[in-house]
N, C-alpha and C. Protein backbone atom coordinates (compact mmCIF):
# COMPACT_ATOMS: atom_id res chain seq x y z
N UNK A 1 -2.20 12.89 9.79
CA UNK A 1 -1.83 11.50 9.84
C UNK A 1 -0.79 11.24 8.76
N UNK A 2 0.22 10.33 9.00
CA UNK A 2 1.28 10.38 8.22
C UNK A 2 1.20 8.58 7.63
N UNK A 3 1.63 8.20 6.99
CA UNK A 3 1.95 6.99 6.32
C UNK A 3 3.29 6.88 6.24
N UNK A 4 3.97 5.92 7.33
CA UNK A 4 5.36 6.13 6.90
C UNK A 4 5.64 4.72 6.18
N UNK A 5 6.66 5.12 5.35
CA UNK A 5 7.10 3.95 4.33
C UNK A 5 8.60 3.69 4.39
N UNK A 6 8.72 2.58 3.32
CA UNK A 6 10.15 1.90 3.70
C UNK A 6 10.79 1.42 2.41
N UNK A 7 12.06 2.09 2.13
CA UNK A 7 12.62 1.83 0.78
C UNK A 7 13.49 0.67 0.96
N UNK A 8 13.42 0.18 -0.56
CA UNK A 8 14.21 -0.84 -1.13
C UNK A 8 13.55 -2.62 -0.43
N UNK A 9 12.82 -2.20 -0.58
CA UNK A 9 11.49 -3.45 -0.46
C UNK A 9 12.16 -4.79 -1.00
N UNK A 10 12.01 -6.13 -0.32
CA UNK A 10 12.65 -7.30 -1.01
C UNK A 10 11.92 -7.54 -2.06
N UNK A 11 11.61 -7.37 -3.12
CA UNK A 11 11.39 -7.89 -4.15
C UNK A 11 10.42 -9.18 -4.58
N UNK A 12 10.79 -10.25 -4.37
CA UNK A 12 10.83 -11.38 -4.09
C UNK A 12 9.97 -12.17 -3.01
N UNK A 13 9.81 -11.35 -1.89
CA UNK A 13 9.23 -11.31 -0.51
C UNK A 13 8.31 -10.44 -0.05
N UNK A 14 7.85 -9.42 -0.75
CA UNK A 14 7.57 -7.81 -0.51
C UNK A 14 6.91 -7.78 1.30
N UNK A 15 6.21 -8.81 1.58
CA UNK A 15 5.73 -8.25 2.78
C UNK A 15 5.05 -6.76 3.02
N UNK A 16 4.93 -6.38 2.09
CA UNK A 16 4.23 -4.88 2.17
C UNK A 16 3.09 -4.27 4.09
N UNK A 17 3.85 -4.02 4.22
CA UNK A 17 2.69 -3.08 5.51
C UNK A 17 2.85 -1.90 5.49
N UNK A 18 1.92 -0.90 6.17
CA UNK A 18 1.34 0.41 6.23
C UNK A 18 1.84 0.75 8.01
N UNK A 19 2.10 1.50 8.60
CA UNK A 19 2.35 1.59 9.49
C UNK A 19 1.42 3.04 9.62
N UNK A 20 0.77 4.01 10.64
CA UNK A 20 0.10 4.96 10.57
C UNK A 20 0.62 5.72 12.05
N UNK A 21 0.16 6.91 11.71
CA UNK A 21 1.01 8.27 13.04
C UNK A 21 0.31 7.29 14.24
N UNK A 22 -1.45 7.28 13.88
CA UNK A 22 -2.14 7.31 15.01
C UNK A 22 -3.37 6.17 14.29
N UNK A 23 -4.18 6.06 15.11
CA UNK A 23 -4.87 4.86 15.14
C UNK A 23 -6.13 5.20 13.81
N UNK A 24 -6.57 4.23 13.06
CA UNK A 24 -7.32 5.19 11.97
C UNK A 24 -8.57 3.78 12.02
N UNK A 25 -9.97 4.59 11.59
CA UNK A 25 -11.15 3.86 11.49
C UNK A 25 -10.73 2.66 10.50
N UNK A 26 -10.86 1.37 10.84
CA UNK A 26 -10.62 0.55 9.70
C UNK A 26 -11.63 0.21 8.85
N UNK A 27 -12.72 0.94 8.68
CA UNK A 27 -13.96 0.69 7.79
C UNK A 27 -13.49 1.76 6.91
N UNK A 28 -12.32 3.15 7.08
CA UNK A 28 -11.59 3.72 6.12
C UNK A 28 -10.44 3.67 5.66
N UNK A 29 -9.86 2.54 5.69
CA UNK A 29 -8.53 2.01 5.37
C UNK A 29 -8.77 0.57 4.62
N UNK A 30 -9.19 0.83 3.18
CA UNK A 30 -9.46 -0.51 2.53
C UNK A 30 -8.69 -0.17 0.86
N UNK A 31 -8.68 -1.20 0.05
CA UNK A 31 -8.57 -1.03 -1.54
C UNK A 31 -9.04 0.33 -2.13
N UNK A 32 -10.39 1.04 -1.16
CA UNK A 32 -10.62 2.58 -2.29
C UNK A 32 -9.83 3.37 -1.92
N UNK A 33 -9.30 3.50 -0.09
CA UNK A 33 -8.70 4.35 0.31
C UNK A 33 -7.07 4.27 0.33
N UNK A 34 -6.52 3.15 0.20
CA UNK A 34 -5.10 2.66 0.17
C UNK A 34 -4.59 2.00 -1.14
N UNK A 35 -4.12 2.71 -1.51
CA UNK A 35 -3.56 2.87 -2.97
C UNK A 35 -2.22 2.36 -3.63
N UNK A 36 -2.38 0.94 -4.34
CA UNK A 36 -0.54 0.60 -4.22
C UNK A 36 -0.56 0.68 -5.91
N UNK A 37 0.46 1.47 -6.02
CA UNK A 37 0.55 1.86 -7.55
C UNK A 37 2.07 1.67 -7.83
N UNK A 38 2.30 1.38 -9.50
CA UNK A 38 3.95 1.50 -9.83
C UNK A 38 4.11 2.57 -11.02
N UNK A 39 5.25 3.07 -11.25
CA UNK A 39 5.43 4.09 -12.36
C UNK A 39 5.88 3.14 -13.39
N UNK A 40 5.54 3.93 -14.29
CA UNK A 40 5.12 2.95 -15.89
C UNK A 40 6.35 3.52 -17.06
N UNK A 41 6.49 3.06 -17.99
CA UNK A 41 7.82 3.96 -18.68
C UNK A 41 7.24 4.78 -19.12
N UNK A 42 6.55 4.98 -19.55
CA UNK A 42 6.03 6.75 -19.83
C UNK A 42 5.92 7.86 -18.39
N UNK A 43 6.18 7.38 -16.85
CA UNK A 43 6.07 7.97 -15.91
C UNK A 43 4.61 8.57 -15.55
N UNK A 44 4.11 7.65 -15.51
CA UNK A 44 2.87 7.38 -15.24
C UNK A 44 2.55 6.86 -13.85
N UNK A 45 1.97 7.07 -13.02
CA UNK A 45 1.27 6.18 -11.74
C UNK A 45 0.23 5.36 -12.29
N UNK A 46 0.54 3.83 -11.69
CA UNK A 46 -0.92 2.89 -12.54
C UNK A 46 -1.13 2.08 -11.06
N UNK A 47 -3.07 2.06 -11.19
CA UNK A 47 -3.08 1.30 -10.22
C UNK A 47 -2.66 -0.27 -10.11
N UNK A 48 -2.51 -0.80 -8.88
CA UNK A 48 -2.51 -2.35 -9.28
C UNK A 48 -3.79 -2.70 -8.43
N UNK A 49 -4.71 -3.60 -8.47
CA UNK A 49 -5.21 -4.58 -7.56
C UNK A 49 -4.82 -5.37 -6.35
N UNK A 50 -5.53 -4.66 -5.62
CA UNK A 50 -5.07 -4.80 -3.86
C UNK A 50 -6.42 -5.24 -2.81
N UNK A 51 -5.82 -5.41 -2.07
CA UNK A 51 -6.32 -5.91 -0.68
C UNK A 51 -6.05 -4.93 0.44
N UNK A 52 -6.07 -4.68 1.39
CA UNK A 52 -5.72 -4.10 2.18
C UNK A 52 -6.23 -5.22 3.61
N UNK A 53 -5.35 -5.56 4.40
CA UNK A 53 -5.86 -6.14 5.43
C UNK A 53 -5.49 -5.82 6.97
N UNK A 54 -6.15 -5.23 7.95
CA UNK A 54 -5.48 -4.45 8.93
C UNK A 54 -5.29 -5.07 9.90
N UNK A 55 -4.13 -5.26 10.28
CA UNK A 55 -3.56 -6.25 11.08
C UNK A 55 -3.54 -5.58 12.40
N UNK A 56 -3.99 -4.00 13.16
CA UNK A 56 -4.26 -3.67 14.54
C UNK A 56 -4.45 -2.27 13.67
N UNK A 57 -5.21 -1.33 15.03
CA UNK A 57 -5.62 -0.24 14.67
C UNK A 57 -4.59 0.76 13.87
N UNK A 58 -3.59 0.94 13.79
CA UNK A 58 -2.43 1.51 13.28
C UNK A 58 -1.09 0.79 12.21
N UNK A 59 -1.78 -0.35 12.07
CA UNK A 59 -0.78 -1.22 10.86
C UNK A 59 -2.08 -1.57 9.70
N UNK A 60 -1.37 -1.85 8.45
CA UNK A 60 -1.96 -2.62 7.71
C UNK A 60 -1.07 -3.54 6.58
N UNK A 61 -1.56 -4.67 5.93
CA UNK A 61 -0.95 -5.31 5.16
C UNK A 61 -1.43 -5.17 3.80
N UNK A 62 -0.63 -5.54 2.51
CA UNK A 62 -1.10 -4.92 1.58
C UNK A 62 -1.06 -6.33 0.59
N UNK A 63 -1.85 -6.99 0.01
CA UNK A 63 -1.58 -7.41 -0.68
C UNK A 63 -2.55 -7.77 -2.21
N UNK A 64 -1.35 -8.12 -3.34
CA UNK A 64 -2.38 -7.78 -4.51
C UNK A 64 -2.28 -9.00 -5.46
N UNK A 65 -2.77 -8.84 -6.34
CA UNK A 65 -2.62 -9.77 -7.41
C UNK A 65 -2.40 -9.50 -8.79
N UNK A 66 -3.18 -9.72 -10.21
CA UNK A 66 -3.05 -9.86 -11.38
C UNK A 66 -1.54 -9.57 -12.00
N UNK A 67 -1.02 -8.58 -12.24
CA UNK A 67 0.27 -8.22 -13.03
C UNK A 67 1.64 -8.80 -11.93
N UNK A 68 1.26 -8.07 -11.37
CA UNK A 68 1.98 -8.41 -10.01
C UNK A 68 1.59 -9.66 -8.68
N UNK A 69 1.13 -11.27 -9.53
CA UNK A 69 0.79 -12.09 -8.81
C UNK A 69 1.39 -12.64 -7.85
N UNK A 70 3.12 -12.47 -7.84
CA UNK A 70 3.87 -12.92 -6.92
C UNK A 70 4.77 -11.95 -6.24
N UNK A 71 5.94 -12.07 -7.07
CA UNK A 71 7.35 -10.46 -6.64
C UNK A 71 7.04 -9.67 -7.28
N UNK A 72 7.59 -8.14 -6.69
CA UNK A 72 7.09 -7.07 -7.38
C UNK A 72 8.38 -7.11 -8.33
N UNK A 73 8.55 -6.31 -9.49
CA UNK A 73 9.35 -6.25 -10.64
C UNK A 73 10.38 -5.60 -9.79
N UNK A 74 11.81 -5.71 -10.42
CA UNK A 74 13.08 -5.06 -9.86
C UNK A 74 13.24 -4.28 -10.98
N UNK A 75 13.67 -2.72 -10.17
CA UNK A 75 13.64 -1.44 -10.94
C UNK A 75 12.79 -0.85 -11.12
N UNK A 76 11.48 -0.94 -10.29
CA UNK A 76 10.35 -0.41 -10.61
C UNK A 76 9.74 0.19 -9.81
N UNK A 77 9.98 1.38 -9.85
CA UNK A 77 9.18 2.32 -8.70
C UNK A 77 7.89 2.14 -8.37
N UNK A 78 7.55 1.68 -7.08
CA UNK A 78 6.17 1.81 -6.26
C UNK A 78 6.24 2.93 -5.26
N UNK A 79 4.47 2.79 -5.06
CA UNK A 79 4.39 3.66 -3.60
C UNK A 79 2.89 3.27 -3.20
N UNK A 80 2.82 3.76 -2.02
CA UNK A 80 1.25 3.78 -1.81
C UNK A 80 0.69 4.89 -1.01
N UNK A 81 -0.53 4.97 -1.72
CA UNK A 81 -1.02 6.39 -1.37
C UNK A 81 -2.57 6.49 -0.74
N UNK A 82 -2.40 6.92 0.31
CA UNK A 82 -3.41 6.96 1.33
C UNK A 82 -4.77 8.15 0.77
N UNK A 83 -5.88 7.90 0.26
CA UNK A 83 -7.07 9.24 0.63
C UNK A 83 -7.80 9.02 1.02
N UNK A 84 -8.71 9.55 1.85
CA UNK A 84 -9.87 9.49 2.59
C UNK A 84 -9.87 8.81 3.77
N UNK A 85 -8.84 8.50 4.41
CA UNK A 85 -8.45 7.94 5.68
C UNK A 85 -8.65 8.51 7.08
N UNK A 86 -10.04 7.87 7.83
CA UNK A 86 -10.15 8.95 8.94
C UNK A 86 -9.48 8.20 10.21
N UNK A 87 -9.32 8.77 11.07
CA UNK A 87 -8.52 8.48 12.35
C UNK A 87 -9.84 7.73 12.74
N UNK A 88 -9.58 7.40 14.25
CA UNK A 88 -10.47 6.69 15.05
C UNK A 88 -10.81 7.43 15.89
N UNK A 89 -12.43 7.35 16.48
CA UNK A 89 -13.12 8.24 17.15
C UNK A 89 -12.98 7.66 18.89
């Protein structure tokens, strides 16, 4: 299963979604298993506080709060990282 992603994100707007190869259990696609992190100046991965909300069997929306309560920072590398994600039976 692949997670495909999308560079140069509006900032300002992020709209964040997950798009997936194939259709995945959504009782395994939540905050433990979907991972939205930024690199730190020491080059670090840090988590942020998220949501995950799945908008059909193969999309999801991502959204978070505390540091990052509104736009995500400009110049600041994110990503998100999928584990323990099972397909659908």
């Amino acid at each position: 299963m692949k997670l495909f992603g999308i560079k140069n994100v509006d900032w300002e707007n992020p709209e964040i979604t997950i798009e997936f190869s194939s259709e995945v259990d959504s009782s395994t696609a939540n905050d433990d298993t979907i991972k939205l992190e930024y690199r730190n100046q020491g080059g670090n991965w840090v988590e942020i506080d998220s949501d995950i909300d799945m908008i059909s069997a193969k999309k999801a929306k991502i959204k978070w709060w505390g540091l990052f309560n509104a736009a995500l920072l400009d110049g600041i590398r994110y990503r998100l990282r999928g584990v323990r994600i099972t397909r659908s039976a």
